[in-house]
Protein backbone atom coordinates (compact mmCIF):
# COMPACT_ATOMS: atom_id res chain seq x y z
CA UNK A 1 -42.88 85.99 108.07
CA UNK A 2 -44.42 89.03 110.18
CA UNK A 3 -42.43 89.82 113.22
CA UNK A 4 -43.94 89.83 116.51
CA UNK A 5 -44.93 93.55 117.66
CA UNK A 6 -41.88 95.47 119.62
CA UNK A 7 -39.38 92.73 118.36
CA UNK A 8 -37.59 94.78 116.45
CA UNK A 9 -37.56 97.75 119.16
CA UNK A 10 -36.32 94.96 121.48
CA UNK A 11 -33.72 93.48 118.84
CA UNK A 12 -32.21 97.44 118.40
CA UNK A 13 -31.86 97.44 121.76
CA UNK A 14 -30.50 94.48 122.77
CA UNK A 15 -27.73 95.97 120.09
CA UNK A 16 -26.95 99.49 121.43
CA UNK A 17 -27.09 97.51 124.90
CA UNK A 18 -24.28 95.29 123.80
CA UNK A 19 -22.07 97.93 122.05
CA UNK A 20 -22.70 100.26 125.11
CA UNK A 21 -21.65 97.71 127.63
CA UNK A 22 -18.58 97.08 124.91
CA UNK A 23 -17.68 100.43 125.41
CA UNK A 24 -18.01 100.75 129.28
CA UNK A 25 -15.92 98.02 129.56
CA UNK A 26 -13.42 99.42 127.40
CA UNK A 27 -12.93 102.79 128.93
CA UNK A 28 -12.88 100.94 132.03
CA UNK A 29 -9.55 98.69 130.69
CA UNK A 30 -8.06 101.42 129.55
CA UNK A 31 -8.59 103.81 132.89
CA UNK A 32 -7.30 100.87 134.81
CA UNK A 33 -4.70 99.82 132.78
CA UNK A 34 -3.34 103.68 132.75
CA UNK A 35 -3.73 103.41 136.80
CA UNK A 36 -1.32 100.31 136.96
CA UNK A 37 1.41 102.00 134.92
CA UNK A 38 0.87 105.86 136.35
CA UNK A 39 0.92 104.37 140.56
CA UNK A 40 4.25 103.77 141.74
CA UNK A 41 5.28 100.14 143.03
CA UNK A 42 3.99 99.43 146.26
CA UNK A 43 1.87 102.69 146.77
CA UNK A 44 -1.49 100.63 146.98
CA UNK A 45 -3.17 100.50 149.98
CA UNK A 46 -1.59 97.78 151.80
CA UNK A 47 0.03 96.95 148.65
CA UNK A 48 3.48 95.65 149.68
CA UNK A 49 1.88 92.76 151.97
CA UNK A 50 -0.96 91.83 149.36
CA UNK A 51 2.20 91.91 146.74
CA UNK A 52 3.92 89.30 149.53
CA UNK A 53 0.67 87.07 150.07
CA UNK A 54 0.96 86.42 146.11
CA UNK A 55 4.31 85.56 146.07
CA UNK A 56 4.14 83.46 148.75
CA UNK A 57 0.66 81.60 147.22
CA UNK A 58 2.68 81.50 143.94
CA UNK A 59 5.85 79.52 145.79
CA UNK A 60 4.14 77.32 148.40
CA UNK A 61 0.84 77.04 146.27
CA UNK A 62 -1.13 76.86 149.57
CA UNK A 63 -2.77 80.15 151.63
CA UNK A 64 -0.26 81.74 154.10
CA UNK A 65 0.29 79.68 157.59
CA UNK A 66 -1.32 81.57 160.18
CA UNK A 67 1.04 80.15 163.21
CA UNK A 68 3.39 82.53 162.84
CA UNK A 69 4.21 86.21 161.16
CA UNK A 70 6.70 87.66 159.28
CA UNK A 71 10.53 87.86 159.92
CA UNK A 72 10.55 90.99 158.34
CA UNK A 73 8.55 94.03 156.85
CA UNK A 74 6.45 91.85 154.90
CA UNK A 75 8.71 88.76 154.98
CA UNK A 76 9.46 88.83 151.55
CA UNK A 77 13.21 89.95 150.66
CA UNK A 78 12.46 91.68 147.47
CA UNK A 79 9.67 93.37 148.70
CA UNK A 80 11.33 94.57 151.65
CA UNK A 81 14.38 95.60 149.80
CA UNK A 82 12.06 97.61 147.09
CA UNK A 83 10.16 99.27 150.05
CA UNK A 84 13.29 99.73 151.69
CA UNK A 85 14.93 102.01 148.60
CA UNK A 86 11.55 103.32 147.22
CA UNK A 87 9.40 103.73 150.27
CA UNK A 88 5.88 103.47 150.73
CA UNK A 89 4.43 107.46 150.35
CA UNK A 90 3.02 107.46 154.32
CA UNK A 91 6.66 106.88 155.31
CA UNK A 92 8.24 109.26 152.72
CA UNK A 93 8.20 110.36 149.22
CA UNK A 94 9.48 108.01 147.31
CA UNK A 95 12.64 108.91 145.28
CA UNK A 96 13.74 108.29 141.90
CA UNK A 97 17.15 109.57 142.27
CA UNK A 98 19.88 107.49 140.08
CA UNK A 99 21.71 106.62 143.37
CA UNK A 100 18.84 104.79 145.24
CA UNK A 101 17.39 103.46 141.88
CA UNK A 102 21.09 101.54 140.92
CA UNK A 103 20.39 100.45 144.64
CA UNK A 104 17.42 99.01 144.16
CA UNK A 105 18.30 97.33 140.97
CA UNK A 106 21.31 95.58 143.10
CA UNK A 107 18.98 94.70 145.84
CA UNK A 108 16.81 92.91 143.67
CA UNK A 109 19.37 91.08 142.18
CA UNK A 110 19.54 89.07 145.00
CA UNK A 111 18.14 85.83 146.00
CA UNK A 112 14.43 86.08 146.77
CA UNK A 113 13.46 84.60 150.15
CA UNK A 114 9.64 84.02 150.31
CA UNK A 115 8.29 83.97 154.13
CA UNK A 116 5.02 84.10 156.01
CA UNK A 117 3.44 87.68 154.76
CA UNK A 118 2.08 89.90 157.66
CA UNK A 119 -0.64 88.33 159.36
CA UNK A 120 -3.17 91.29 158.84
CA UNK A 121 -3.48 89.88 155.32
CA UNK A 122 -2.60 86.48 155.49
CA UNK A 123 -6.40 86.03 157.35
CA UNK A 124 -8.11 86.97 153.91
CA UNK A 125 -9.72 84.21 152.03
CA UNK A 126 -6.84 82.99 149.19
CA UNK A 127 -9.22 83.86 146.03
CA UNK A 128 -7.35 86.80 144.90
CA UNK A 129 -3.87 85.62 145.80
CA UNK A 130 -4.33 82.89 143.92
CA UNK A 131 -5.84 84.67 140.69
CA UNK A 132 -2.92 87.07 140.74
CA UNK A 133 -0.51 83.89 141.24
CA UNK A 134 -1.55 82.56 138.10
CA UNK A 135 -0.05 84.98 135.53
CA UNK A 136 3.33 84.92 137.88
CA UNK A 137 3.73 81.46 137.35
CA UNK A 138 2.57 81.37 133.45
CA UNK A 139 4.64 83.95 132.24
CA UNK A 140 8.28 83.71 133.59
CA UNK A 141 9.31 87.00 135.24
CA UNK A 142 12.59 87.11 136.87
CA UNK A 143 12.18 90.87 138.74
CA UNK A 144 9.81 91.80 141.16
CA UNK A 145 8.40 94.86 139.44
CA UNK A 146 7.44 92.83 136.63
CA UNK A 147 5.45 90.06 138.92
CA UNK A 148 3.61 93.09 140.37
CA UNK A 149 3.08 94.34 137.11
CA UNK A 150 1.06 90.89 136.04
CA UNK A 151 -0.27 91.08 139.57
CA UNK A 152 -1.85 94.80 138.80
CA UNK A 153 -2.96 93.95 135.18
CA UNK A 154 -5.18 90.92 136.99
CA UNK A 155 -7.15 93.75 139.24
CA UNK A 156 -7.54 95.55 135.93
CA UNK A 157 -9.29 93.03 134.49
CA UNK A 158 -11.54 91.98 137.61
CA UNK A 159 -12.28 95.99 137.36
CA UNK A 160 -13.99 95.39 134.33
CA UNK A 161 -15.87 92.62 135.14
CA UNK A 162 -17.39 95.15 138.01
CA UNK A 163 -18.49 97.88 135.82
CA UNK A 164 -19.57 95.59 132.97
CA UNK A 165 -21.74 93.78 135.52
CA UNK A 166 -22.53 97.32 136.70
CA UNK A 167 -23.88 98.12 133.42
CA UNK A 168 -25.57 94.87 133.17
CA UNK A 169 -27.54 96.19 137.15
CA UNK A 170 -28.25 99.20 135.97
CA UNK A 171 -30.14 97.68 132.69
CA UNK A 172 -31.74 95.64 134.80
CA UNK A 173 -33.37 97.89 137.17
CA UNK A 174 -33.72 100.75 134.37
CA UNK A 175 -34.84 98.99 131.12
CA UNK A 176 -35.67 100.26 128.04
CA UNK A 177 -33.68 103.24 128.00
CA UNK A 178 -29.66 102.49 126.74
CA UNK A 179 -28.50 105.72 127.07
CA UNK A 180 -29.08 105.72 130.50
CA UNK A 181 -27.34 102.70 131.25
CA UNK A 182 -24.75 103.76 129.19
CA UNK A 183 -24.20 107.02 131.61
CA UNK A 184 -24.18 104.63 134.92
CA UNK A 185 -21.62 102.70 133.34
CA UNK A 186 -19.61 105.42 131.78
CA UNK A 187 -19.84 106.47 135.64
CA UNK A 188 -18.09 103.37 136.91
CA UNK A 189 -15.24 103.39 134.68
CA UNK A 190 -14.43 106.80 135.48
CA UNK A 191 -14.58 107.17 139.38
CA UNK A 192 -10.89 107.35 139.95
CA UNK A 193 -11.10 105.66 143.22
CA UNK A 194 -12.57 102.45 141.85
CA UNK A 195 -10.06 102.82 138.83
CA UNK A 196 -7.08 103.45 141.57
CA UNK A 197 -8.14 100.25 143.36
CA UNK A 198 -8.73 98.97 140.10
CA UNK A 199 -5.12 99.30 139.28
CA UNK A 200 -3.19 98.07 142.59
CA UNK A 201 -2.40 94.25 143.33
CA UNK A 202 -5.39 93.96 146.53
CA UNK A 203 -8.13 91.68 147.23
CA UNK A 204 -11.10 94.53 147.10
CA UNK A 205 -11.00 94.18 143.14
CA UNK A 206 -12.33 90.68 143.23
CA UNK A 207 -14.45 91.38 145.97
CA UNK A 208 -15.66 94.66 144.03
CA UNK A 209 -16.51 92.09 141.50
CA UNK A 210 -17.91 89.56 142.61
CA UNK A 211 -20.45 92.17 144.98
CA UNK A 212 -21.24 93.72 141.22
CA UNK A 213 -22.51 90.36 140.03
CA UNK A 214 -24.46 89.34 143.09
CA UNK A 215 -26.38 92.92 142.88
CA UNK A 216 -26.80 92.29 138.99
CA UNK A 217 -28.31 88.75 139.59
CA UNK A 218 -30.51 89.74 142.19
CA UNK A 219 -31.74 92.49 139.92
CA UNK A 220 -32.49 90.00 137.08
CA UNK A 221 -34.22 88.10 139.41
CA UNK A 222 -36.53 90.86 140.39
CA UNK A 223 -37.53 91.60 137.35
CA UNK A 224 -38.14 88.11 134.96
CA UNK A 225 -38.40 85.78 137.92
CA UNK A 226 -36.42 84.02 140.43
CA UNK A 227 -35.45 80.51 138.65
CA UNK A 228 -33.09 77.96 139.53
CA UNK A 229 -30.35 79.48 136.86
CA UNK A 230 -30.45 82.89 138.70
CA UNK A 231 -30.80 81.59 141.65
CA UNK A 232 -27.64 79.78 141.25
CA UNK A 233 -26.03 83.19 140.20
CA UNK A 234 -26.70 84.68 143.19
CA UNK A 235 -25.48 81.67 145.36
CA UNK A 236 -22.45 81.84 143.25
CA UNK A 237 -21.88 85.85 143.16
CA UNK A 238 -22.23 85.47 147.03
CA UNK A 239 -19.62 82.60 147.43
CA UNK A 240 -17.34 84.10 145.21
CA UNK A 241 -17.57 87.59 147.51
CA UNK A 242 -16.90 85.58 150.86
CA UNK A 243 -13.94 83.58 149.12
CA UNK A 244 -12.13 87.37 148.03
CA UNK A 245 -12.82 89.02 151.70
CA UNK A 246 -14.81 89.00 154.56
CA UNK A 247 -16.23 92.25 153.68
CA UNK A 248 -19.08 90.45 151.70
CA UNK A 249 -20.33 89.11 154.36
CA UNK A 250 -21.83 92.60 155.25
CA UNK A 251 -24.33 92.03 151.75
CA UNK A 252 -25.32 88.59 153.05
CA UNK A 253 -28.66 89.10 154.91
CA UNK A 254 -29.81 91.95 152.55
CA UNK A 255 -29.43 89.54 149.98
CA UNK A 256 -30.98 86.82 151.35
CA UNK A 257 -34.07 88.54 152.16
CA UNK A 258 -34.26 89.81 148.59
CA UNK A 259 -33.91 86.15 147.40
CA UNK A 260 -36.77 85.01 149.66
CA UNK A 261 -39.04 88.13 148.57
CA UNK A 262 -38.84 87.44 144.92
CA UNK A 263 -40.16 83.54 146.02
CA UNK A 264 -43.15 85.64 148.13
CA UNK A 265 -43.85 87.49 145.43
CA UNK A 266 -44.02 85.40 142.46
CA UNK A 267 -46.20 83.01 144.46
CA UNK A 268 -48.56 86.42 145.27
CA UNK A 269 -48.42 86.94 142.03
CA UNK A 270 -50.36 83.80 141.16
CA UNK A 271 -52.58 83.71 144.06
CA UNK A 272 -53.55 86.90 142.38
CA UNK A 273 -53.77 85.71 138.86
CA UNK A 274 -51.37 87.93 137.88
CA UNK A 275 -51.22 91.94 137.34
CA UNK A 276 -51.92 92.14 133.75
CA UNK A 277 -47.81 92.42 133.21
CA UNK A 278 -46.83 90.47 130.27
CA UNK A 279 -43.23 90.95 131.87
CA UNK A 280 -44.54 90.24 135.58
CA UNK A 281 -42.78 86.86 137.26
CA UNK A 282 -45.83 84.86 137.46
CA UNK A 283 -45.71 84.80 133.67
CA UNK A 284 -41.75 84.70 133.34
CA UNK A 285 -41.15 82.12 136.16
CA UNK A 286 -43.63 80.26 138.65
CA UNK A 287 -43.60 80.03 142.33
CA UNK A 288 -42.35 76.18 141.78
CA UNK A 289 -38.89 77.90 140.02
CA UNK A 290 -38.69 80.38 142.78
CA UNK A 291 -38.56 77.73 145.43
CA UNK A 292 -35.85 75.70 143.10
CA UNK A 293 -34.18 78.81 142.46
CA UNK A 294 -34.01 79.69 146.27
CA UNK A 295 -32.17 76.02 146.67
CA UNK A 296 -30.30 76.23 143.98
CA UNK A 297 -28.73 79.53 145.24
CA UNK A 298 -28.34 78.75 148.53
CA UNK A 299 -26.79 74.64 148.05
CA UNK A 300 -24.48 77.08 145.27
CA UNK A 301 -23.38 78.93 148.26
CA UNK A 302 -23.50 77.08 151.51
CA UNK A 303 -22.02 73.40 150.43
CA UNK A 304 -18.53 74.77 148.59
CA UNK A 305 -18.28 77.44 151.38
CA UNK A 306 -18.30 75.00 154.09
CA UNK A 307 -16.28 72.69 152.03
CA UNK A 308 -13.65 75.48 151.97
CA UNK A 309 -13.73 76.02 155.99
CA UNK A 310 -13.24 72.52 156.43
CA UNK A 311 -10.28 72.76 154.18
CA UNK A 312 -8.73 75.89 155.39
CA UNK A 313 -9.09 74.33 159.08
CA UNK A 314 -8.12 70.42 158.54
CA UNK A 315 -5.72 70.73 155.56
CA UNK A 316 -4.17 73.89 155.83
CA UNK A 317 -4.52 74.47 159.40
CA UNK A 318 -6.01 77.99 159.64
CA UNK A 319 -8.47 78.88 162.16
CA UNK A 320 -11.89 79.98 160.58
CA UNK A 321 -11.29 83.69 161.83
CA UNK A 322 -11.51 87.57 160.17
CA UNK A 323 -8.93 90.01 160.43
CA UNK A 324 -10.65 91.65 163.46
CA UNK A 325 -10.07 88.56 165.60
CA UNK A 326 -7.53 89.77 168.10
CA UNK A 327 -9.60 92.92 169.01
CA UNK A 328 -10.61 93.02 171.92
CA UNK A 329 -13.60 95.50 172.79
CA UNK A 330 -12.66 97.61 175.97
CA UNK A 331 -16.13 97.83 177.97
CA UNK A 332 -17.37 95.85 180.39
CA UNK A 333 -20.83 96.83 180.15
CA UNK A 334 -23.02 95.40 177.36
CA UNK A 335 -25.00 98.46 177.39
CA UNK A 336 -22.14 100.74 177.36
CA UNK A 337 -21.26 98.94 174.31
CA UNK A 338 -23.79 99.45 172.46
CA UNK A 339 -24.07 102.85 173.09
CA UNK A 340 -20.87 103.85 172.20
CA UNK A 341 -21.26 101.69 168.61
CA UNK A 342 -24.14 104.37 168.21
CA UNK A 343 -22.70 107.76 169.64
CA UNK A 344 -19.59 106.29 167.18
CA UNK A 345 -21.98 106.11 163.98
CA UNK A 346 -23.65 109.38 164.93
CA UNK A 347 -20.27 111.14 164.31
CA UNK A 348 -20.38 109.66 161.55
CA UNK A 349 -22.73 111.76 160.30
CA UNK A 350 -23.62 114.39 162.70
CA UNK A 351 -21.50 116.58 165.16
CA UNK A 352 -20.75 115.03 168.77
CA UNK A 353 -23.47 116.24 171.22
CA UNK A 354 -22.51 117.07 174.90
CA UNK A 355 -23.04 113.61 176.40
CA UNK A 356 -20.85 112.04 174.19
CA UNK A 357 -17.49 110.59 174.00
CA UNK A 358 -14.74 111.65 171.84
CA UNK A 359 -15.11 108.83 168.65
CA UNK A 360 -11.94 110.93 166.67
CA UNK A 361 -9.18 111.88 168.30
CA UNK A 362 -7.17 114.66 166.97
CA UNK A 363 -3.87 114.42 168.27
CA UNK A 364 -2.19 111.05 166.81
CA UNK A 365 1.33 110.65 167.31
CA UNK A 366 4.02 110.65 164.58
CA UNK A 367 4.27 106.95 162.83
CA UNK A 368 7.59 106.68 163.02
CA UNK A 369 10.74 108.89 164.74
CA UNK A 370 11.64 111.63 162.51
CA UNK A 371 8.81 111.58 160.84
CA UNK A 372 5.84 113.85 160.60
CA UNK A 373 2.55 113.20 162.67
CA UNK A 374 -0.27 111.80 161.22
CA UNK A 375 -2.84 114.67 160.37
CA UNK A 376 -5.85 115.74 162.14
CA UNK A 377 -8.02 113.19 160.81
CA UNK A 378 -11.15 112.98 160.31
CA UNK A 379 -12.30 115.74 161.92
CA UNK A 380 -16.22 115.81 160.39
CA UNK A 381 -16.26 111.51 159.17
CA UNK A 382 -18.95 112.64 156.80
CA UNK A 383 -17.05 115.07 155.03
CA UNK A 384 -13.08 114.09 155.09
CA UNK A 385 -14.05 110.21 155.39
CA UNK A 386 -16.78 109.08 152.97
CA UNK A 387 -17.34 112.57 150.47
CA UNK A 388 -13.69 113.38 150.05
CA UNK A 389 -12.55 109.83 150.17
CA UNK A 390 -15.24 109.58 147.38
CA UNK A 391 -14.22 112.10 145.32
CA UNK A 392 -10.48 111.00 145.73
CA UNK A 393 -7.99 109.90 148.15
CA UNK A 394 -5.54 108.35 147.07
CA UNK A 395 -1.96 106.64 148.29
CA UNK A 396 -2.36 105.39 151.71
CA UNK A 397 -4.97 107.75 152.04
CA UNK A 398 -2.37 110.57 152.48
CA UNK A 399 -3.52 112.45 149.32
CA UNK A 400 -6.86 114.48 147.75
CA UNK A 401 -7.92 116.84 145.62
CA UNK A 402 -7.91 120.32 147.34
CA UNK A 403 -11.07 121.32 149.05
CA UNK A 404 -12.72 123.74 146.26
CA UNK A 405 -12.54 121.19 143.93
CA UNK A 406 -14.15 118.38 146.33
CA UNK A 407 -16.61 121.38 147.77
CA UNK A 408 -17.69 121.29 143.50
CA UNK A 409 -17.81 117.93 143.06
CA UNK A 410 -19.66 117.19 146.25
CA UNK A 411 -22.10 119.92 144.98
CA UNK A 412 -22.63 118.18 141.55
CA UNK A 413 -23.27 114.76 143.01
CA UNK A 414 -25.91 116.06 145.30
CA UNK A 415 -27.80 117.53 142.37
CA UNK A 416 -27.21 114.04 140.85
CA UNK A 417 -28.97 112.90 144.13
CA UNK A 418 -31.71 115.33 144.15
CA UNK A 419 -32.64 114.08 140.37
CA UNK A 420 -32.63 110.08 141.13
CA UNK A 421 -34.77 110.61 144.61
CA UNK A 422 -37.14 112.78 141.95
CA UNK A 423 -37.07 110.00 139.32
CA UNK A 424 -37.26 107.35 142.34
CA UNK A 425 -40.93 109.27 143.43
CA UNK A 426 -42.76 109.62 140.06
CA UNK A 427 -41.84 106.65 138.48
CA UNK A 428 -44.32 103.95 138.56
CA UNK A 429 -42.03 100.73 138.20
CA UNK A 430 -39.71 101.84 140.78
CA UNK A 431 -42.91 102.71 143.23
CA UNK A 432 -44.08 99.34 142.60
CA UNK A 433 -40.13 97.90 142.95
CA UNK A 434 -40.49 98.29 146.37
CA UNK A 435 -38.84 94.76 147.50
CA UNK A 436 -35.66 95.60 145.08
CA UNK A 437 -35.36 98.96 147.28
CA UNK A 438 -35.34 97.17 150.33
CA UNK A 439 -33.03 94.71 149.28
CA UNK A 440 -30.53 97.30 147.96
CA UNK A 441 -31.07 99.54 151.14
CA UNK A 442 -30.43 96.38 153.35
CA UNK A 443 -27.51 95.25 151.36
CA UNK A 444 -26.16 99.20 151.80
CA UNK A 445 -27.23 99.15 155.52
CA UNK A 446 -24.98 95.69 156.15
CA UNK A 447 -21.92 97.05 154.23
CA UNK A 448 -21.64 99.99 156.25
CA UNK A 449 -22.96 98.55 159.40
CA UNK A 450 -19.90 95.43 159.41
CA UNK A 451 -17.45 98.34 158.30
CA UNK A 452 -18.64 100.33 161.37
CA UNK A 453 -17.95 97.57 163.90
CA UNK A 454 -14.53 96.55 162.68
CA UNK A 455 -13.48 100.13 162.40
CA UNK A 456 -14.65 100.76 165.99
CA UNK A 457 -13.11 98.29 167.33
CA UNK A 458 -10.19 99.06 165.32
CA UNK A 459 -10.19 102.67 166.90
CA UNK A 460 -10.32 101.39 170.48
CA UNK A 461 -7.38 98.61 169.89
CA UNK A 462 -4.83 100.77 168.39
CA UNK A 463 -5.67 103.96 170.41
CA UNK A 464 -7.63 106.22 168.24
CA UNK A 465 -6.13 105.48 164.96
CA UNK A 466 -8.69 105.44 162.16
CA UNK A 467 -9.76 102.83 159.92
CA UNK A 468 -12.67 104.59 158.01
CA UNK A 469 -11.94 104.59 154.31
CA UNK A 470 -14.36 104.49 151.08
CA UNK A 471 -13.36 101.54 149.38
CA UNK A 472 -14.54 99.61 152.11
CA UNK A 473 -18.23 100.68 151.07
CA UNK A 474 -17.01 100.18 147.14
CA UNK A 475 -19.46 96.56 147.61
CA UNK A 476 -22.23 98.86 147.17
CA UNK A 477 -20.60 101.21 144.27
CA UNK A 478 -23.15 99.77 141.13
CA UNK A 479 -25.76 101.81 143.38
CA UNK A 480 -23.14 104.69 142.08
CA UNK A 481 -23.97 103.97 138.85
CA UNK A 482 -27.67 103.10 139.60
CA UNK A 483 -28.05 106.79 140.85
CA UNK A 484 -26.15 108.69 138.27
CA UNK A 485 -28.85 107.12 135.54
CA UNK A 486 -31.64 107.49 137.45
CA UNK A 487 -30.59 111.06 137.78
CA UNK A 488 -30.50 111.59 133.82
CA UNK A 489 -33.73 109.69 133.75
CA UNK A 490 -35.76 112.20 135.39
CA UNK A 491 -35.18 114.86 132.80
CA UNK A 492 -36.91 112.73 130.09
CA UNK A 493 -35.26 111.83 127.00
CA UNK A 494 -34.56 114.61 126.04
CA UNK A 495 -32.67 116.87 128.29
CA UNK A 496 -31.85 113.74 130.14
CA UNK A 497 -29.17 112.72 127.05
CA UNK A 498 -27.82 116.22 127.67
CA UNK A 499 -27.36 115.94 131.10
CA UNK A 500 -25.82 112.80 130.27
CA UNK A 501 -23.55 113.96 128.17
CA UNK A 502 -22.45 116.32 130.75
CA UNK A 503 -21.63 113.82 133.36
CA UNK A 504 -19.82 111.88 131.22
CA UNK A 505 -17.48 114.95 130.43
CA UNK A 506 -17.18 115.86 134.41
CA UNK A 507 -16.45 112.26 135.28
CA UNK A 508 -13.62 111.88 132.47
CA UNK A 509 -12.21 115.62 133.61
CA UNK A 510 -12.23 113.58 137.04
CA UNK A 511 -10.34 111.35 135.62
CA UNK A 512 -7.58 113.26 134.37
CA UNK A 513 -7.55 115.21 137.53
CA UNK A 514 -6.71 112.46 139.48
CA UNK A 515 -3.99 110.77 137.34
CA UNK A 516 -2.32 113.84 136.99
CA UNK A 517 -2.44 114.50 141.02
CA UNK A 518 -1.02 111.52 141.40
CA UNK A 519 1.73 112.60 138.88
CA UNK A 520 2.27 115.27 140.33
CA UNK A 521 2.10 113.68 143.84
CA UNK A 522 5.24 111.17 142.87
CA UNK A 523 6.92 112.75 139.23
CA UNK A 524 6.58 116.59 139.93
């Protein structure tokens, strides 16, 4: 029997595509895995309370009670006692001297006492508490460090389900070229931040994850049709986002207008009796699928999210609120409000002008007595905040690369840049892909605008102090990956694989860079 024409082209590359998403995922274990072993206990961001939340989801087998805080540091006794002997890195370099290590091993000796964890955590959505619970509970562990051990090995994991379904975005927007998506991907496993996060016990890794798979449904969707299978993807990608942390909800509206444009374009599409595209959606899925898909997705997402609310409210007694729902914003004037949201995103960006206010102060006071003040931070948000935080920041945000290696790589990624807006101009499916571009734009726009509120209101409750940190963008980091192949595309085939193959080599020498700062940070 003859085989249709391009099947086998199609068939060879459905098979690189599968052993190249095999191997992203891989190096994506391994860098993660490596993370969780290399990091210190506890130096996560905020990794002693999420370490608490667990333990106390593990023991009660309900989310936290929001009535009252924490007796102690984080209210649990182990926790305290190990952050006690070994403490966090923004209150000290944590020693391994044999004197305070037999002390911690006789600390955590003692009976565990499992309170309320600090209520700046205790308001996320109980997801990723109860994910990491799971392995606590199946696998007997009688120490702490081996609980946060299980705890870190379950981020690892839901940091490979974001790059693979990174891979699977990029394929979807770029098909037809493997290689490429084999670069984005390659990309993703190696940015050290994602990796870091990757490797800590915090709820961003299953939001990372779950943002990765609503971007790669809504990708699918733009290209082979909106139907009620993907449409359900999407509705579930978005509910699992809002379950792991308010953060998602920033993607929401971008999202939803990219669901509702695939519906107004595969009817177009029809009304137009198609485009000739044997590929196009009115061949791959009708305007009667759309409008089933665009139900499906959203009963997938609204009915079990408001079936949680009502839970978290009438069974466990937890107010429906977000973690920036005791701060208060200081103006009286609605218009002064809003003006000082945008003179506080223009410094973001660009230097203050005359007529504005100070958005970051300079001059924070030392955390604790006897300690050292906090450094003069940020002083240019574009630069210390989102590049260098990019490159790598690690800790509590207290460590980086030095600033010839971050002015390099910030030089290399905006050549990266410079080749995807190229490839983004000349090439004809992503001219005509203007509703995905929107979509991912919007979905960009909203991550960074919800950020921007809760960080300036963040900044005005505790007195200047900042809040700005990557990670908090990290919903967004397939476009990352999206970029970095787009880039290689533009050189053609050709020089495009060597290009390629030089990322690849500069993003695994980031790699190493950053594991052995962070060696060097806690074991030199």
């Amino acid at each position: 029997m003859t085989r249709p024409p391009g099947s086998r082209g199609r068939a060879d590359g459905g098979r690189l595509g599968r052993r190249a998403l095999g191997v992203c995922l891989a190096v994506a274990l391994v860098h993660g895995t490596t993370w969780a072993f290399v990091d210190p206990p506890l130096q996560g961001p905020d990794e002693p309370a999420h370490i608490a939340t667990v333990e106390y989801v593990a023991h009660q087998g309900r989310p936290p009670d929001l009535a009252s805080g924490p007796t102690s540091f984080t209210g649990n006794s182990q926790v305290d006692a190990l952050a006690q002997d070994m403490p966090i890195s923004i209150d000290g370099d944590p020693s391994f001297s044999p004197e305070l290590s037999a002390m911690a091993r006789r600390d955590l000796r003692s009976p565990t006492h499992v309170g309320p964890p600090p209520l700046y955590v205790s308001t996320n959505p109980p997801l990723y508490y109860a994910l990491a619970a799971l392995p606590t509970l199946a696998i007997p562990a009688r120490s702490i460090l081996d609980r946060m051990l299980l705890m870190r090995l379950v981020s690892v994991l839901l940091f490979g389900v974001t790059v693979a379904l990174g891979f699977v975005f990029i394929r979807e927007v770029l098909p037809g070229e493997p290689w490429a998506w084999t670069v984005g991907g390659l990309a993703l496993a190696l940015q050290p931040v994602l990796a870091f996060m990757g490797g800590a016990v915090s709820p961003d890794s299953a939001l990372f994850a779950s943002a990765a798979g609503l971007f790669a449904a809504l990708a699918r969707a733009f290209r082979l049709g909106l139907t009620p299978r993907r449409g359900a993807m999407i509705g579930l990608a978005a509910l699992l986002g809002c379950l792991s942390k308010g953060t998602m909800y920033g993607l929401l509206p971008g999202a939803a207008l990219g669901t509702l444009l695939c519906v107004l374009r595969q009817r177009a599409a029809v009304r137009e009796n198609d485009d000739g595209d044997p590929r196009s959606p009115a061949r791959l899925a009708g305007p009667r699928s759309a409008a089933r898909g665009l139900v499906a997705g959203a009963g997938l997402f609204a009915v079990p999210f408001a079936a949680w609310l009502w839970v978290n409210t009438h069974v466990f007694s937890r107010a429906a609120t977000t973690t920036t729902s005791g701060y208060a914003v200081p103006h009286t004037s609605r218009l002064h409000y809003v003006a000082s949201i945008a003179s506080y995103i223009w410094q973001q960006f660009l230097p203050r002008l005359p007529f504005m206010g100070v958005q970051f102060r300079h001059d924070f006071p030392a955390p604790a007595p006897g300690l050292a003040p906090f450094p003069a931070f940020p002083q240019y948000a574009l630069w210390q905040v989102w590049l260098e935080g990019f490159i790598g920041r690690f800790g509590f945000s207290e460590y980086s690369f030095p600033t010839w290696f971050n002015v390099i790589a910030a030089t290399v990624l905006a050549a990266l840049g410079i080749c995807a807006l190229h490839f983004a101009w000349r090439a004809s499916r992503l001219r005509r892909g203007r509703a995905e571009l929107i979509t991912f734009t919007l979905m960009l726009l909203g991550n960074f605008t919800l950020v921007a509120l809760i960080a300036y209101q963040y900044r005005h409750a505790t007195g200047g102090i900042n809040f700005e940190q990557t990670r908090y963008l990290f919903p967004c980091i397939v476009l990352y990956g999206l970029i970095v192949a787009a880039a290689c595309r533009a050189l053609g085939p050709r020089w495009g694989r060597v290009l390629g193959a030089v990322v690849v080599v500069l993003a695994a020498g980031h790699a190493v860079g950053a594991l052995l700062l962070t060696m060097g940070r806690y074991y030199g």
